[in-house]
Protein backbone atom coordinates (compact mmCIF):
# COMPACT_ATOMS: atom_id res chain seq x y z
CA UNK A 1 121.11 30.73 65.09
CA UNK A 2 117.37 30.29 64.51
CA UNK A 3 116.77 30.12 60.57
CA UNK A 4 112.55 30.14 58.37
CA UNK A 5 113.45 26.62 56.26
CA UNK A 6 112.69 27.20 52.69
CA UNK A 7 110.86 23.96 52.26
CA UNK A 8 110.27 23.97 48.46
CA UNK A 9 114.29 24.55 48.05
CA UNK A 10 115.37 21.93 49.88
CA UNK A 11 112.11 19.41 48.83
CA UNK A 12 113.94 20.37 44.96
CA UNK A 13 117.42 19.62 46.08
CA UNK A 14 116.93 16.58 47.82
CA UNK A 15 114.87 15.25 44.88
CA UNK A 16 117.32 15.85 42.21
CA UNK A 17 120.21 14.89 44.27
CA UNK A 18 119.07 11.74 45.15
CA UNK A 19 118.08 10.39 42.15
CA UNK A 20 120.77 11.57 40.04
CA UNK A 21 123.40 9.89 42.96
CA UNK A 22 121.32 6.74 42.99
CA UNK A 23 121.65 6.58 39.21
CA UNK A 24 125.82 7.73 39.19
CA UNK A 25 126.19 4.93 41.65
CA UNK A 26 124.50 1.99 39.96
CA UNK A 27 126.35 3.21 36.86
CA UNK A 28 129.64 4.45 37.48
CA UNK A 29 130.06 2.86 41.06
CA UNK A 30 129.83 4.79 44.42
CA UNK A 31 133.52 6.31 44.61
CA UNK A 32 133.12 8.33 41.21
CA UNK A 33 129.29 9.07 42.02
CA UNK A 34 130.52 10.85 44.99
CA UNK A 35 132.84 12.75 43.69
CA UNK A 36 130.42 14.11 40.60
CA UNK A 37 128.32 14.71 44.01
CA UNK A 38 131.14 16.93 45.52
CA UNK A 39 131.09 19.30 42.77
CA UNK A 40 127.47 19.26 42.70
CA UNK A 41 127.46 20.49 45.78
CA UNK A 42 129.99 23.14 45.11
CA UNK A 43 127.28 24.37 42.44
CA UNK A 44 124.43 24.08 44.70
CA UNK A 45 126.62 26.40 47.61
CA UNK A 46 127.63 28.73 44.59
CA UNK A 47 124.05 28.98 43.53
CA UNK A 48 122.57 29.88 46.87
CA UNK A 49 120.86 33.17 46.69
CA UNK A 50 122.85 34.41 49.75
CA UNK A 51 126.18 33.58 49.15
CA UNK A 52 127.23 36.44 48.55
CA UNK A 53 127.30 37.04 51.88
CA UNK A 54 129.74 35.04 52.96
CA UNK A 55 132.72 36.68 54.74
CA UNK A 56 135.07 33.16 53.80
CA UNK A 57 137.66 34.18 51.65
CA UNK A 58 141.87 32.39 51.12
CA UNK A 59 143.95 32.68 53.82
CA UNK A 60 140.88 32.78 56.46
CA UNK A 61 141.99 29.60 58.94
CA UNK A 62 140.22 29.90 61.95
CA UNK A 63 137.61 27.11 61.16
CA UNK A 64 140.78 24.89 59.99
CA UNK A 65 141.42 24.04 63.81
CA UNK A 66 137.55 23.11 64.64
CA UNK A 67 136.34 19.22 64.60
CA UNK A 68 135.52 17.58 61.88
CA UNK A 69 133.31 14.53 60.81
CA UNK A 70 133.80 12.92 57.91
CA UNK A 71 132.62 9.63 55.82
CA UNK A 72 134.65 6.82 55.05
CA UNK A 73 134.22 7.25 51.11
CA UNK A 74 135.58 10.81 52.01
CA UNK A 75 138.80 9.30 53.61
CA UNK A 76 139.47 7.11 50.70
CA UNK A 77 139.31 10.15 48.50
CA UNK A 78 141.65 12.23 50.71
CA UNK A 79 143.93 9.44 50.34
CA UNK A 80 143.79 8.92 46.99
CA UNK A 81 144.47 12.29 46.93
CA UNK A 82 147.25 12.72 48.63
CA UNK A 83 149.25 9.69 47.49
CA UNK A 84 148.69 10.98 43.42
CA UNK A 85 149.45 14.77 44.28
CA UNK A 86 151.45 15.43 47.05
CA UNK A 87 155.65 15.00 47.24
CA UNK A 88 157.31 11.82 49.31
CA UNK A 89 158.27 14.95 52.06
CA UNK A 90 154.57 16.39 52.02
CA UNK A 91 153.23 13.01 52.40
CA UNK A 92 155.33 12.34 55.25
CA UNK A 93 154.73 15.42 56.96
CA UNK A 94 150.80 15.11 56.69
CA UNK A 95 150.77 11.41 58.02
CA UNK A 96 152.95 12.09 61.17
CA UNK A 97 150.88 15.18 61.78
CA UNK A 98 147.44 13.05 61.28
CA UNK A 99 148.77 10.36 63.73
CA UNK A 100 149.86 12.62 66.20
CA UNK A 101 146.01 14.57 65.89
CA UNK A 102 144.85 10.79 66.04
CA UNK A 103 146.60 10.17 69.50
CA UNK A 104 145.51 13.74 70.89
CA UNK A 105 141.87 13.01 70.17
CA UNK A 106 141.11 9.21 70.13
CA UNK A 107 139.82 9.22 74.14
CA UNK A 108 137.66 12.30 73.63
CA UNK A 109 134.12 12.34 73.02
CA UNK A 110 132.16 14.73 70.57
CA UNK A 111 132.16 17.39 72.76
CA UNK A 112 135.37 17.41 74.45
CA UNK A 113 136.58 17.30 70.64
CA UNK A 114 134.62 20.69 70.51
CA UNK A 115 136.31 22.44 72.91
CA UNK A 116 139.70 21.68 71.68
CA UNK A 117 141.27 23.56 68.71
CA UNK A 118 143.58 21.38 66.72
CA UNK A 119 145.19 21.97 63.31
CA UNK A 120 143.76 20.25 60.17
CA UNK A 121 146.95 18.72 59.11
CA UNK A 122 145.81 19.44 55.80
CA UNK A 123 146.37 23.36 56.33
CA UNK A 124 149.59 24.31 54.67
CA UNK A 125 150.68 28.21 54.63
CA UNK A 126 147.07 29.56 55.40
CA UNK A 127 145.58 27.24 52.88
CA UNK A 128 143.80 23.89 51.95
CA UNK A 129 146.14 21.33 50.45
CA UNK A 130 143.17 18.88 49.87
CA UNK A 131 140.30 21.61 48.49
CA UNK A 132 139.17 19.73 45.98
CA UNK A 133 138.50 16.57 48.15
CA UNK A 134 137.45 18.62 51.39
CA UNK A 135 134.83 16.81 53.46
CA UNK A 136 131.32 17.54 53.28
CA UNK A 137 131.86 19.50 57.36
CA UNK A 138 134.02 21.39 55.42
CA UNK A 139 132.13 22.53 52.38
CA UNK A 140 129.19 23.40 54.61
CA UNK A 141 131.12 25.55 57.06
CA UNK A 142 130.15 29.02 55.42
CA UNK A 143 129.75 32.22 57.91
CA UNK A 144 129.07 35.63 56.85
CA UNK A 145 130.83 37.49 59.96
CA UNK A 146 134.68 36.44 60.41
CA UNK A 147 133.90 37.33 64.51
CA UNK A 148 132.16 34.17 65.52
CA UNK A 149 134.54 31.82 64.31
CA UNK A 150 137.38 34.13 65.20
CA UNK A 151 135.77 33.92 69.06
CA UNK A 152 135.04 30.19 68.52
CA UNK A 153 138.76 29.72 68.17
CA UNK A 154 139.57 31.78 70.98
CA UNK A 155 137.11 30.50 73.38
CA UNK A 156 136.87 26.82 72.51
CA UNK A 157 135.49 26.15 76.20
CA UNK A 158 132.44 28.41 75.03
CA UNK A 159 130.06 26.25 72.86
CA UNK A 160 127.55 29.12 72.90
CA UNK A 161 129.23 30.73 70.64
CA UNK A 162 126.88 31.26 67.37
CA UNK A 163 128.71 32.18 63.77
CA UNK A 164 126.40 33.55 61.99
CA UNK A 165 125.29 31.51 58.60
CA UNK A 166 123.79 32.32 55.11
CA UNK A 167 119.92 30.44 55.88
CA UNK A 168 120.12 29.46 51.82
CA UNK A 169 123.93 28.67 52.09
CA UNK A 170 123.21 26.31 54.95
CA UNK A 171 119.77 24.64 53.69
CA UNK A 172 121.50 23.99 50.26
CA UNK A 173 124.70 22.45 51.91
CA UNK A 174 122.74 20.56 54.10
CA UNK A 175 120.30 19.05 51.96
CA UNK A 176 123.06 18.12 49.57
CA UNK A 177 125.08 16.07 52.11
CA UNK A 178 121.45 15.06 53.28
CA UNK A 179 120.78 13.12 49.81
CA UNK A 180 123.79 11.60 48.72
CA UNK A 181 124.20 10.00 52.24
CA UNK A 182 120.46 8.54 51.47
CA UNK A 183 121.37 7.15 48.50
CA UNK A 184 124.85 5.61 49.52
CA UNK A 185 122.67 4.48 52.59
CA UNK A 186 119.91 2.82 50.40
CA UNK A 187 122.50 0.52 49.01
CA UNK A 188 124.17 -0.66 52.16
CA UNK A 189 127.05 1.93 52.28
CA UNK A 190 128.12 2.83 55.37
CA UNK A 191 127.58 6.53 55.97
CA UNK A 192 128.45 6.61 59.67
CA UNK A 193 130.68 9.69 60.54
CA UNK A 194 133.76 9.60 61.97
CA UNK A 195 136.44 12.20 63.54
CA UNK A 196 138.96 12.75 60.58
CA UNK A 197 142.20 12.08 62.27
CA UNK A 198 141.13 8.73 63.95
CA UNK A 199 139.28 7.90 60.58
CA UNK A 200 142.17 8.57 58.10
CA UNK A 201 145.19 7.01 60.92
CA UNK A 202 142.62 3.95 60.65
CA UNK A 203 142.60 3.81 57.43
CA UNK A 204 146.79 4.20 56.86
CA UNK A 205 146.89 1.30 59.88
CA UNK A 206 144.27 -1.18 57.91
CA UNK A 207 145.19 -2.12 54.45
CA UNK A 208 141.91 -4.08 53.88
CA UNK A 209 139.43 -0.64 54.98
CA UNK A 210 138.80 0.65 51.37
CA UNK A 211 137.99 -2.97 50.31
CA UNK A 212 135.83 -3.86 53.18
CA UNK A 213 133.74 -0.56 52.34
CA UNK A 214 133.18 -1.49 48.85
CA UNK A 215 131.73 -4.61 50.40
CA UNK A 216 129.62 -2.90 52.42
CA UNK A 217 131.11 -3.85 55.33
CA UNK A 218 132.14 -1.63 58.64
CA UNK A 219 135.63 -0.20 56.87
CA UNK A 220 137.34 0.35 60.29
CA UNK A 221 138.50 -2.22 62.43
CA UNK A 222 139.44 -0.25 65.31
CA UNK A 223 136.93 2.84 65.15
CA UNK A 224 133.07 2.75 65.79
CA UNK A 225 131.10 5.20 63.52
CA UNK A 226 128.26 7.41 65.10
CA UNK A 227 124.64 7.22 63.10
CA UNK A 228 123.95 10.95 62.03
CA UNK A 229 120.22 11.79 61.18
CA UNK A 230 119.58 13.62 58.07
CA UNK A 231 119.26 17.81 58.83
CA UNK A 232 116.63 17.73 57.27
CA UNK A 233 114.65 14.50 58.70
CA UNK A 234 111.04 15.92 59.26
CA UNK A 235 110.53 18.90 57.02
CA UNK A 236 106.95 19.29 58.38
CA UNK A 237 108.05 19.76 62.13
């Protein structure tokens, strides 16, 4: 889908986002900074002029079975999540479920990942047990036509398949995730991205990966992050 950037929207997003998440970390440290960033972003989605074209609504799954990147701050928050909110059975049920995802996936590339539809184990009676703390992939996944992402899920060979987005929707998501990965970056974070099941089944398997993040240190022992550039890299191309 082939989308006119609003330039001056996400030059103003960017802007404030970054400096008020370069301030929120130096202040209140980088794990509460990025959560007053999630629901800053929430408010910038919410605020988009189009969103009210959106065709997402509760109990609409078919993107819950697509691949998903996340950030090792985000796993740390899913945890934390989980292990304050959900039951000893729930807990046990979303671990095996991750590990088994982990095992499916951890010898396939980006793209093979893409063609294979596998259940966020997360996804519990047609909804999100983890909203709150979704990852970033998630919060920007917005269409306004359920079709595409019905026909993504049925034909996950077919990567040609285009949901259509919200332009606004997507330039305000994407600038978002855009700045507070700059300023986590700026002071030596690691922002790589990493497959969710491998990242959180890492993360259960190492003890020291939420400490070895906060020392701005490679979190994962056993898993090698990929380098995203920013959406948004060269506004001017």
């Amino acid at each position: 889908m082939e989308i006119s950037l609003d330039l001056a929207y996400i030059r103003r997003i960017l802007s404030q986002e970054v400096a008020q998440a370069r301030s929120e970390i130096q202040q209140l440290g980088v794990r509460r900074a990025f959560e007053n960033s999630q629901q800053r972003h929430d408010q910038q989605i919410a605020a988009a002029p189009d969103v009210d074209t959106l065709a997402c609504r509760a109990g609409c799954t078919w993107c819950c079975h697509f691949s998903v990147d996340v950030r090792a701050i985000e796993v740390f928050g899913i945890l934390d999540f989980v292990e304050r909110t959900f039951t000893t059975e729930e807990k046990a049920r979303v671990y095996a479920e991750i590990r088994t995802n982990s095992t499916a996936l951890s010898n396939l590339d980006e793209f093979e990942r893409m063609r294979r539809n596998v259940k966020c184990p997360f996804l519990s009676q047609g909804r999100c047990t983890i909203y709150v703390v979704r990852p970033q992939t998630c919060r920007n996944y917005h269409a306004t036509s359920v079709a595409g992402c019905q026909q993504s899920y049925e034909n996950p060979d077919n990567l040609d398949i285009d949901p259509e987005f919200a332009p606004l929707v997507y330039q305000a998501g994407g600038a978002h995730v855009d700045a507070i990965t700059a300023a986590m970056r700026e002071v030596g974070y690691d922002t790589n991205v990493y497959e969710m099941n491998n990242a959180i089944a890492a993360a259960l398997s190492e003890p020291g990966a939420l400490k070895r993040f906060e020392a701005k240190v490679p979190p994962f022992i056993c898993l090698s992050g990929d380098e995203v550039p920013p959406e948004f890299d060269d506004l001017d191309a």
